[in-house]
Protein backbone atom coordinates (compact mmCIF):
# COMPACT_ATOMS: atom_id res chain seq x y z
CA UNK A 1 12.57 -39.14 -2.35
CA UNK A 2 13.31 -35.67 -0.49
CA UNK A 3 11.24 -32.69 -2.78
CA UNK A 4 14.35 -30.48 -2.59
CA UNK A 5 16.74 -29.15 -5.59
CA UNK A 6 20.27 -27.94 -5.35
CA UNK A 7 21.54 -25.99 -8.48
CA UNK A 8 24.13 -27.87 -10.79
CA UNK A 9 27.47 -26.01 -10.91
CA UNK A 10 26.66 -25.84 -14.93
CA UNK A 11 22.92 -23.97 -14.14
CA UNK A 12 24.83 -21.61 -11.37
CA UNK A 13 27.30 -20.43 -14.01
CA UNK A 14 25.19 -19.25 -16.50
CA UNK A 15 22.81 -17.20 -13.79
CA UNK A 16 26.17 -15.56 -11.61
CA UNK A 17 30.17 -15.58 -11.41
CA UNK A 18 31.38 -19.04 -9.86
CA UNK A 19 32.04 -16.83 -7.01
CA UNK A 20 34.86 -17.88 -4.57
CA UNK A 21 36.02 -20.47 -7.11
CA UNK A 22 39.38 -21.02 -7.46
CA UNK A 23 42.88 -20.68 -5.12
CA UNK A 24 42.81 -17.77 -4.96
CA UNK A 25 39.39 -16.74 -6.24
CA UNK A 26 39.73 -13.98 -9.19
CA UNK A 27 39.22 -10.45 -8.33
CA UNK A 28 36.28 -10.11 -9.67
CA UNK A 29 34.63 -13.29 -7.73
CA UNK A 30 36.28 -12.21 -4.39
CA UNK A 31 33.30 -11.94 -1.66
CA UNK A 32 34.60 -9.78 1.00
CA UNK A 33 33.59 -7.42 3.59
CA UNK A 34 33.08 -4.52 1.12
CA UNK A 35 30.94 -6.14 -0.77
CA UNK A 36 28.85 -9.08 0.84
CA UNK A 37 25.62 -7.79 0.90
CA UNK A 38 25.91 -6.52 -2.90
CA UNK A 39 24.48 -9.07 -5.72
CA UNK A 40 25.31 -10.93 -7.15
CA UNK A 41 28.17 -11.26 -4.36
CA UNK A 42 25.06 -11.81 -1.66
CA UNK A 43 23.78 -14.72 -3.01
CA UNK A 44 27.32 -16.78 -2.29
CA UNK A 45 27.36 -14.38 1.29
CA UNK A 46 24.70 -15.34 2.82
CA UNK A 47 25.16 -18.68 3.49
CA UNK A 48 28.86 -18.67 4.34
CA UNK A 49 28.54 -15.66 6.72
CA UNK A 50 31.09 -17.64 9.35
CA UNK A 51 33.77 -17.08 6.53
CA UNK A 52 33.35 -12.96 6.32
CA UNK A 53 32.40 -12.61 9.91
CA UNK A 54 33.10 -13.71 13.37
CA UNK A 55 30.02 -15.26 14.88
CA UNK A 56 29.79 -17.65 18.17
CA UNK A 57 27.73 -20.92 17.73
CA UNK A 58 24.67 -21.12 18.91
CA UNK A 59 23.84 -24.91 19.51
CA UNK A 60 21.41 -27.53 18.08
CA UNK A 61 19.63 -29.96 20.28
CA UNK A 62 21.37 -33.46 21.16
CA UNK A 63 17.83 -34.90 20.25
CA UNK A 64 16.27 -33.17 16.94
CA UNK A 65 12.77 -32.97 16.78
CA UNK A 66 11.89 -35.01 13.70
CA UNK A 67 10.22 -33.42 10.07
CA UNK A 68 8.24 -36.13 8.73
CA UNK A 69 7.30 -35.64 5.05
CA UNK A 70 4.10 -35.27 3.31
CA UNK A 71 4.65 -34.28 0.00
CA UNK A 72 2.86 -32.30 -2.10
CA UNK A 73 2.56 -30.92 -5.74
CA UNK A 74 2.67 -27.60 -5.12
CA UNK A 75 4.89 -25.74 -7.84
CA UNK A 76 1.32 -25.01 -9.80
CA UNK A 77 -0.35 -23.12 -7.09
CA UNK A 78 -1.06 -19.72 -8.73
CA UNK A 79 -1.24 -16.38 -7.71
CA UNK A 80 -0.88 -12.48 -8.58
CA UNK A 81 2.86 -11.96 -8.98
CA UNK A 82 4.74 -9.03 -10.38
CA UNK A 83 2.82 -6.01 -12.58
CA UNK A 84 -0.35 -7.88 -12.18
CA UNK A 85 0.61 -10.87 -13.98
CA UNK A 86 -0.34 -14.46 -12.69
CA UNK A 87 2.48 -16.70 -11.75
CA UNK A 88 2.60 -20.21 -10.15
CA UNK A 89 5.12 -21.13 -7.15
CA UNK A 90 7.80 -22.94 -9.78
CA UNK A 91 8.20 -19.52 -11.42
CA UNK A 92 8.74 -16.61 -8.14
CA UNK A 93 10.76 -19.09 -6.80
CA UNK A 94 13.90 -18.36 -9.10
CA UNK A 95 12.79 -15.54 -10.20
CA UNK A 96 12.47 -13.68 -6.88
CA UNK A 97 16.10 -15.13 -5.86
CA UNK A 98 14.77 -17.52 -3.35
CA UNK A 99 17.58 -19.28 -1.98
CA UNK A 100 15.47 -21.73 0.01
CA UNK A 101 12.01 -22.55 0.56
CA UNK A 102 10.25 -24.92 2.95
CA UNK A 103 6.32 -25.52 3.72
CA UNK A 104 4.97 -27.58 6.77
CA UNK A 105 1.55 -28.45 6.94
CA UNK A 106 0.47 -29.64 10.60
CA UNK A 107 3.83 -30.32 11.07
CA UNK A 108 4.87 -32.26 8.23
CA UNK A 109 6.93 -31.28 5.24
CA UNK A 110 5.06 -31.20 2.15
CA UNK A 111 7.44 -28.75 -0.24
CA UNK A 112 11.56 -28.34 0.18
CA UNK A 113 13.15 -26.73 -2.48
CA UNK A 114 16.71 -25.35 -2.17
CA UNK A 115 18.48 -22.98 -5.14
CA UNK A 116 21.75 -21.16 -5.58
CA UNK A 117 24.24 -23.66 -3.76
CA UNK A 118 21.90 -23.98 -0.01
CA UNK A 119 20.91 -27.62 1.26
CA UNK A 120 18.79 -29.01 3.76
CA UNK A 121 22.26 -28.67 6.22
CA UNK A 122 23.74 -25.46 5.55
CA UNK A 123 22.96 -22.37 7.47
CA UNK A 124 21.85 -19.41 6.09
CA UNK A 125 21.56 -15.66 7.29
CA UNK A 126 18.47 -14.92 8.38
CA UNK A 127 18.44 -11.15 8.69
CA UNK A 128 15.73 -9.17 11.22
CA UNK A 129 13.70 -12.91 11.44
CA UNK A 130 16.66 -12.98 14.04
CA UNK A 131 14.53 -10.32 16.00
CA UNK A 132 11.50 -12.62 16.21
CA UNK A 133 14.06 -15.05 17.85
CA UNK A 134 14.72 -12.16 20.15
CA UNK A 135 11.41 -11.40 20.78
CA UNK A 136 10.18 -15.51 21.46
CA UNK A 137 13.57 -15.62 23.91
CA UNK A 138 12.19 -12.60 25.85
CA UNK A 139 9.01 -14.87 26.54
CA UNK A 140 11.98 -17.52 28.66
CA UNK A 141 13.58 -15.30 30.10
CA UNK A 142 10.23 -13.61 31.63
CA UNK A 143 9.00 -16.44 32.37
CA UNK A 144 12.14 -17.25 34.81
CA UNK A 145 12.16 -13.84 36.13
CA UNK A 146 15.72 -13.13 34.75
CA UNK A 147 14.08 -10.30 33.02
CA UNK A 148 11.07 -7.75 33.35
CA UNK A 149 9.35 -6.27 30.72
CA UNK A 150 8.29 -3.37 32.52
CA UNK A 151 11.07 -2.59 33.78
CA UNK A 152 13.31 0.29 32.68
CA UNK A 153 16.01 -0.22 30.32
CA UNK A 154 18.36 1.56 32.77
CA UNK A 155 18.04 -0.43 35.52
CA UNK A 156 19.94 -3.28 33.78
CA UNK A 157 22.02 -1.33 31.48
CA UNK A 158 23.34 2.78 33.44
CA UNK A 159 25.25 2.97 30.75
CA UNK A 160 22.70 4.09 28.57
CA UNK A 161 22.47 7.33 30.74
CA UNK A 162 21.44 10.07 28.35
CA UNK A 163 20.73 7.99 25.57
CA UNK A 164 16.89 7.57 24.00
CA UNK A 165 16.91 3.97 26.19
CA UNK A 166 17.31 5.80 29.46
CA UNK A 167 13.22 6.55 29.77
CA UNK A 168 12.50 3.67 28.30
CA UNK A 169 11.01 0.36 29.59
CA UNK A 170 11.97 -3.17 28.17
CA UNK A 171 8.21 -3.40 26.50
CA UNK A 172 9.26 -0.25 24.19
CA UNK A 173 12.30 -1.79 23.10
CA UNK A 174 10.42 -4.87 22.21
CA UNK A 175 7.61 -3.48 20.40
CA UNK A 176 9.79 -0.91 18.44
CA UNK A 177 7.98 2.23 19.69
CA UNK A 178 11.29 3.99 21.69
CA UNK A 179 10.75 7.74 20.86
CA UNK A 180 14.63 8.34 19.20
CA UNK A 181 15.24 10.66 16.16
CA UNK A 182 17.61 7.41 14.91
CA UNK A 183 16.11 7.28 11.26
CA UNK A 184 16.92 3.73 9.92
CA UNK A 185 17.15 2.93 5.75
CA UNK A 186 18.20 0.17 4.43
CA UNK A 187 17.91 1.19 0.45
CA UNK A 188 19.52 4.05 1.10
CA UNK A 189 22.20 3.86 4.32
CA UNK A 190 21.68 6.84 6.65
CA UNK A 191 24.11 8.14 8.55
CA UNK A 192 22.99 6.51 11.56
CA UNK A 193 23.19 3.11 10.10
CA UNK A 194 26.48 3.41 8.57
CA UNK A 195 27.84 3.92 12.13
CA UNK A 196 25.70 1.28 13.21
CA UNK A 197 26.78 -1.32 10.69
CA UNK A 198 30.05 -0.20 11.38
CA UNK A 199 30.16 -0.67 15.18
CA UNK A 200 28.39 -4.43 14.19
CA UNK A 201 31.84 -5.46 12.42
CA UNK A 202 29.78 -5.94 9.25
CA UNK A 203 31.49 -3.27 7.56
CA UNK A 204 35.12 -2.46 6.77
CA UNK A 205 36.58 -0.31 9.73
CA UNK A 206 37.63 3.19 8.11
CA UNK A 207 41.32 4.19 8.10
CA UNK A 208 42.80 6.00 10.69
CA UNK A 209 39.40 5.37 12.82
CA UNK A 210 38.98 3.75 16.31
CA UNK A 211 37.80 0.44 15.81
CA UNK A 212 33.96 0.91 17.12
CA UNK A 213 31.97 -1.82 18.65
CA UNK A 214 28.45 -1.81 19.52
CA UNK A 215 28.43 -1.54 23.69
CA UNK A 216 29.96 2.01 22.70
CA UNK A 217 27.54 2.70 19.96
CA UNK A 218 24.49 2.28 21.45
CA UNK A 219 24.34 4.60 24.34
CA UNK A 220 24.85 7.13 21.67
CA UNK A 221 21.57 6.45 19.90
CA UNK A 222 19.90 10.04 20.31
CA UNK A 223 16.55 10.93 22.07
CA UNK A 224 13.70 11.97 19.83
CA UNK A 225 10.73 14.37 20.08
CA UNK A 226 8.16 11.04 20.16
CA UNK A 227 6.79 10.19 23.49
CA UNK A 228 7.68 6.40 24.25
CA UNK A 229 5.05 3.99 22.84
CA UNK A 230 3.26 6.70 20.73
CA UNK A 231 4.17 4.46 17.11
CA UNK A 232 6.69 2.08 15.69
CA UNK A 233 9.92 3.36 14.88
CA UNK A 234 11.89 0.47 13.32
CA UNK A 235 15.37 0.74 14.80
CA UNK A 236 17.33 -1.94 14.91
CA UNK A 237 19.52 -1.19 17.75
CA UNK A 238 17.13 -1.59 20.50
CA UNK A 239 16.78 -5.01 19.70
CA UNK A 240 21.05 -5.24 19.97
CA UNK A 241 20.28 -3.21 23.46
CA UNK A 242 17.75 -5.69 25.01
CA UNK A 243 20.60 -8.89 23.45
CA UNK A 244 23.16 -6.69 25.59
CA UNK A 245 20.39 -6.33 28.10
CA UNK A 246 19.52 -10.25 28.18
CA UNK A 247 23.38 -10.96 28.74
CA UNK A 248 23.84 -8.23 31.83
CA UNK A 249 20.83 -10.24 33.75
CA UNK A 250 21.31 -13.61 33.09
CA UNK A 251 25.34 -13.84 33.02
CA UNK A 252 25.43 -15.69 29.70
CA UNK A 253 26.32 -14.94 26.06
CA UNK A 254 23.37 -14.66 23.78
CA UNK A 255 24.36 -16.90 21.44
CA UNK A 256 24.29 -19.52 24.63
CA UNK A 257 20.96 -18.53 26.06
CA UNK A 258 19.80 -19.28 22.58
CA UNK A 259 21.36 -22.36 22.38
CA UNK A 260 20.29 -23.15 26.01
CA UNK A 261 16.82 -21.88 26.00
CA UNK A 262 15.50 -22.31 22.61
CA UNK A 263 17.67 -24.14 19.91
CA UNK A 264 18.48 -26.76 22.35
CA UNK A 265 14.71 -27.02 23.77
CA UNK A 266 12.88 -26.76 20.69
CA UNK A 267 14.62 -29.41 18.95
CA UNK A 268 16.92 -27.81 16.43
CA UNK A 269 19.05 -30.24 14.34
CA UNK A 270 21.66 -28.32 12.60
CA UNK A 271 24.19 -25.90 14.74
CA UNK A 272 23.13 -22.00 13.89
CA UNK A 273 25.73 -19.03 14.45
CA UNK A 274 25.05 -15.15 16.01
CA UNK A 275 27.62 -12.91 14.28
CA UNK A 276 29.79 -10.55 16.92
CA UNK A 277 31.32 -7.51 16.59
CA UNK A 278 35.08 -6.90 17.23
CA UNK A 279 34.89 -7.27 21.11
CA UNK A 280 32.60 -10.03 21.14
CA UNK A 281 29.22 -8.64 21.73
CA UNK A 282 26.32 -10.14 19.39
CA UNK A 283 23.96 -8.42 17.25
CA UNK A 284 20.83 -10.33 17.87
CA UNK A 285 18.87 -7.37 15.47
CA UNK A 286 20.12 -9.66 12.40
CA UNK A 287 22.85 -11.86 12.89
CA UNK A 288 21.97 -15.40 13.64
CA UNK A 289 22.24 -17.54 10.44
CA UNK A 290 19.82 -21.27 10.94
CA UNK A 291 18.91 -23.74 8.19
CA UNK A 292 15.86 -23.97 6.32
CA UNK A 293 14.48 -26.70 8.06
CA UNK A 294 14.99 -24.96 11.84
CA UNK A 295 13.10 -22.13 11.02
CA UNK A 296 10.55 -23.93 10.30
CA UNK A 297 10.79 -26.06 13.34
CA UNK A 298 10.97 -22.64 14.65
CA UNK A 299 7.70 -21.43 13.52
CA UNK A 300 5.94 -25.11 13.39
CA UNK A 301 7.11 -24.20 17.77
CA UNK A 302 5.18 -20.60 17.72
CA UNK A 303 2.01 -22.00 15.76
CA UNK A 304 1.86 -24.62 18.63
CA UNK A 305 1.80 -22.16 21.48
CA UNK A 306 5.19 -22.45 22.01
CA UNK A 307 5.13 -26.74 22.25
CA UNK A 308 8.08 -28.61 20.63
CA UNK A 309 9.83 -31.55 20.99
CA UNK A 310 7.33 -32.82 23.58
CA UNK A 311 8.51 -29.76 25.93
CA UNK A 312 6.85 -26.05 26.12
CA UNK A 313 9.83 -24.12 25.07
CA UNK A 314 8.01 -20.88 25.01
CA UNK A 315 5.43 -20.18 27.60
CA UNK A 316 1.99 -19.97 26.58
CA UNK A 317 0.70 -16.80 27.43
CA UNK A 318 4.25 -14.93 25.99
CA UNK A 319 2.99 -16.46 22.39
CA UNK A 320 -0.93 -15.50 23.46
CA UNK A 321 0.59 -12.23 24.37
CA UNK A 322 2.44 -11.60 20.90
CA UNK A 323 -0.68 -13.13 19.08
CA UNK A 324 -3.57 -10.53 20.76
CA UNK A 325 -1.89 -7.34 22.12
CA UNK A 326 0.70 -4.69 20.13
CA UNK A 327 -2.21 -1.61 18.67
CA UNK A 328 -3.27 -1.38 15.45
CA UNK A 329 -3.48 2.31 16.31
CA UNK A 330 0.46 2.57 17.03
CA UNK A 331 0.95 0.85 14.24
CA UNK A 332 -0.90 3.23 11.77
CA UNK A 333 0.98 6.08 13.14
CA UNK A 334 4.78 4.40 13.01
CA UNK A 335 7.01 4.22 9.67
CA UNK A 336 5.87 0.75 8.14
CA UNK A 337 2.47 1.08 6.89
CA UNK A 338 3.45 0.95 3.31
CA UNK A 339 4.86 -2.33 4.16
CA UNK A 340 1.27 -3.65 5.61
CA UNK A 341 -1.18 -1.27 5.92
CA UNK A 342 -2.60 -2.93 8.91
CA UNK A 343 -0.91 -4.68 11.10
CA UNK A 344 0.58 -5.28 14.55
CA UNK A 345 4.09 -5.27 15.62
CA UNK A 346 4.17 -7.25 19.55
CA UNK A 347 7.36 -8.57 20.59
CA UNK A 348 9.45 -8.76 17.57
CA UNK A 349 6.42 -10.05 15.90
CA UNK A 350 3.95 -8.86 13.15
CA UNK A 351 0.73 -9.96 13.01
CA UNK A 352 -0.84 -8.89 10.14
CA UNK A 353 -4.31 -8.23 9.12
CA UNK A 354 -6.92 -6.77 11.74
CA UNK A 355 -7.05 -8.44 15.09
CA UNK A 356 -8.29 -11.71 15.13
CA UNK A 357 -6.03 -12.55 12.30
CA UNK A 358 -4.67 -15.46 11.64
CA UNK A 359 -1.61 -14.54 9.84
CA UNK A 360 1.70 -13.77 12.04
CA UNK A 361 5.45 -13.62 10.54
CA UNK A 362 8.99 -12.65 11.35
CA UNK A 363 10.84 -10.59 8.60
CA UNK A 364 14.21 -9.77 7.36
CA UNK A 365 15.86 -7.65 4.79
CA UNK A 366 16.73 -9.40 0.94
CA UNK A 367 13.90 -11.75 1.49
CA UNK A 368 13.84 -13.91 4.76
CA UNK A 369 10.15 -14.87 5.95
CA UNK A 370 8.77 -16.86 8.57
CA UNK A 371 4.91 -16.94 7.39
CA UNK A 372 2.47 -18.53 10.35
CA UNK A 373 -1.23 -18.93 9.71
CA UNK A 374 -2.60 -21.54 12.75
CA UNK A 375 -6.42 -21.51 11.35
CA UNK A 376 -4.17 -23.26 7.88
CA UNK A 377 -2.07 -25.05 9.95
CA UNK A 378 0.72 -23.71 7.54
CA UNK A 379 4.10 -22.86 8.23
CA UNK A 380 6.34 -21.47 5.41
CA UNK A 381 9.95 -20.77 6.35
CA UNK A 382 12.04 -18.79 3.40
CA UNK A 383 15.43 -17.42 2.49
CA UNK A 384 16.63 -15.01 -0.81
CA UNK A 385 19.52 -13.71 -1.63
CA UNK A 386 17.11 -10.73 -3.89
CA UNK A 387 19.14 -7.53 -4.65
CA UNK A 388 17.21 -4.53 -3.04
CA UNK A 389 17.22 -5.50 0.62
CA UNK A 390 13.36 -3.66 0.42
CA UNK A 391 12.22 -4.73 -2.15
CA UNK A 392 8.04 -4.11 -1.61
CA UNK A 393 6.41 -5.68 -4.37
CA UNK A 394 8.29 -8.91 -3.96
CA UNK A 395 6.98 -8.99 -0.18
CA UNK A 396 3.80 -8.14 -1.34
CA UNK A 397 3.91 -10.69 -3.66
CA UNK A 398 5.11 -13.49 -1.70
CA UNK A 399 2.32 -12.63 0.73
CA UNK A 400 -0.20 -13.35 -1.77
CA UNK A 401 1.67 -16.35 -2.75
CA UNK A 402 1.70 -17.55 0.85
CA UNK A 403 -2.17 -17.09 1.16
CA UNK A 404 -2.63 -18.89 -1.89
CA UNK A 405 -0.56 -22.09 -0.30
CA UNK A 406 -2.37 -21.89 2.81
CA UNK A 407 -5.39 -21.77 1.14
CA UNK A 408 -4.93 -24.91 -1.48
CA UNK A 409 -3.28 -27.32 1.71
CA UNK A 410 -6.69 -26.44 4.16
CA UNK A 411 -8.65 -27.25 1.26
């Protein structure tokens, strides 16, 4: 018997509105472009982003690499959760709005668990994870010689001329250390991201306003006083740059190198979608949506060096790359240390801990993990729907809850 749960329409009416019930849907449970990443209106959102958006597919594999199961008791695994209080795995689930939650073990399932309407089939937005996605494509792409990472910026793209991506090389972009006074917040929307979101499509275009799309945003993200590679500055566009960047030198859409290159290759089962702005262009800093189960094939890929499906998808030394290089000294000086104190960021990657660490992830706003530790041989793949799209001491609580996991299946 499969070890997931889908909420009964009876339990998700008590917790929420039956959002988007009904022909039409009442005003008040109306999920819309105003109001999509809002809770409780998120938690419907998120996993029927084709509906609010347009997105191009990005598709499966014809041959799926199998999930054999392994079950496992897990739900009383305990661990430090909110205000210092112990909780176990059956209680942060719900109440930490996980949507989803999925833990391999050398490959094998032992714990699905689905809330809040998501299955084992349905897609579900996966937030900045999509810029580890990025970051393990960048690896193919290298490897071909369709890209270089050394390269400048400019050489693919002149029409950043005079933007902070004009002195910058491909690695700075990757590794989030581009010197631009572009101050990003998700809690509290900045300027700067409020014209970014808006040029993405996933806001509502503003009366009597051009309608603005991202090729004309980004050459306008501003030069800052930082030198190039001094520190991570988490910006968000230069990961839509290098997606713009991937299409100029390969002739392809993103969403089809991702198909072509990695969904396909690695073995994914279940079509995924890359949301596009008004003219098309995709926004590979947060946009793809994937099921539960292929992100963890996903991860179960980058814990084997970039092997899946009896094929190496990823080449070897990109993954050793993203696992031993990135400075913990660039790190300590950037914007995220209250996040994890120490840490790497290489490639669209963290790896957290001090080097030598076993521990690497891909993270998105509201609650979307991918949590690798290869000495464990633990993958956890998760998706939320949780209000605050930072919300710190749920992060730093799941990380604790992850260790604990890891811990009790390599013991």
């Amino acid at each position: 018997m499969r070890a997931w749960k889908t909420v009964s329409p009876e339990k998700d009416h008590r917790h929420m509105p039956r959002l988007m019930s009904g022909f039409p849907p009442a005003p008040e449970q109306q999920v819309t472009l105003a109001n999509w990443r809002k809770h409780p209106f998120s938690r419907w959102a998120f996993r029927n982003v084709r509906q609010l958006i347009p997105t191009a597919p990005i598709r499966p594999a014809t041959s799926p690499t199998p999930l054999t199961e392994d079950l496992r008791h897990i739900e009383t695994i305990a661990f430090e959760g909110l205000d210092g209080k112990e909780t176990t795995v059956h209680e942060a689930r719900p109440a930490s709005f996980t949507d989803g939650m999925l833990v391999l073990r050398g490959g094998r399932i032992v714990s699905e668990w689905y809330d809040n309407g998501l299955d084992a089939v349905t897609p579900h937005l996966c937030f900045s994870v999509s810029k580890s996605i990025l970051g393990t494509l960048a690896g193919i792409l290298a490897d071909r010689e369709i890209i270089d990472p050394d390269a400048m910026v400019i050489e693919y793209l002149p029409e950043v001329k005079g933007s902070a991506y004009e002195t910058a090389r491909l690695r700075h972009l990757l590794d989030m250390t581009v010197g631009t006074s572009y101050h990003e917040e998700f809690n509290n929307p900045s300027p700067d991201l409020l014209r970014y979101r808006a040029a993405t499509g996933w806001d509502p275009q503003q009366p009597g306003m051009p309608a603005p799309d991202l090729r004309k945003f980004l050459p306008t993200v501003p030069i800052g006083s930082d030198v190039h590679g001094a520190k991570v500055n988490y910006v968000t566009p230069n990961t839509d740059t290098l997606g713009w960047l991937f299409e100029r030198a390969s002739g392809r859409p993103y969403a089809q190198l991702v198909g072509e290159f990695l969904w396909g290759p690695m073995g994914a089962e279940t079509e995924g979608s890359m949301t596009v702005d008004p003219f098309g262009m995709a926004r590979p800093g947060g946009g793809i949506s994937a099921t539960l189960r292929d992100l963890a094939r996903f991860g179960e890929m980058m814990r084997r060096r970039g092997l899946a499906n009896g094929n190496q998808v990823v080449p070897g030394w990109w993954v050793d790359d993203i696992r031993r290089n990135g400075s913990v000294d660039v790190w300590k000086r950037g914007c995220m240390t209250d996040a994890f104190p120490i840490a790497r960021y290489r490639s669209k990657w963290y790896n957290l801990g001090a080097p030598g660490s076993a521990i690497f992830c891909g993270v998105g706003i509201h609650g979307q993990w991918i949590y690798v530790d290869e000495s464990a041989e633990t993958v956890i793949a998760r998706f939320s729907s949780q209000p605050d799209p930072m919300d710190l001491s749920l992060d730093h609580m799941w990380l604790r809850g992850y260790e604990a996991i890891a811990r009790h299946l390599a013991s």
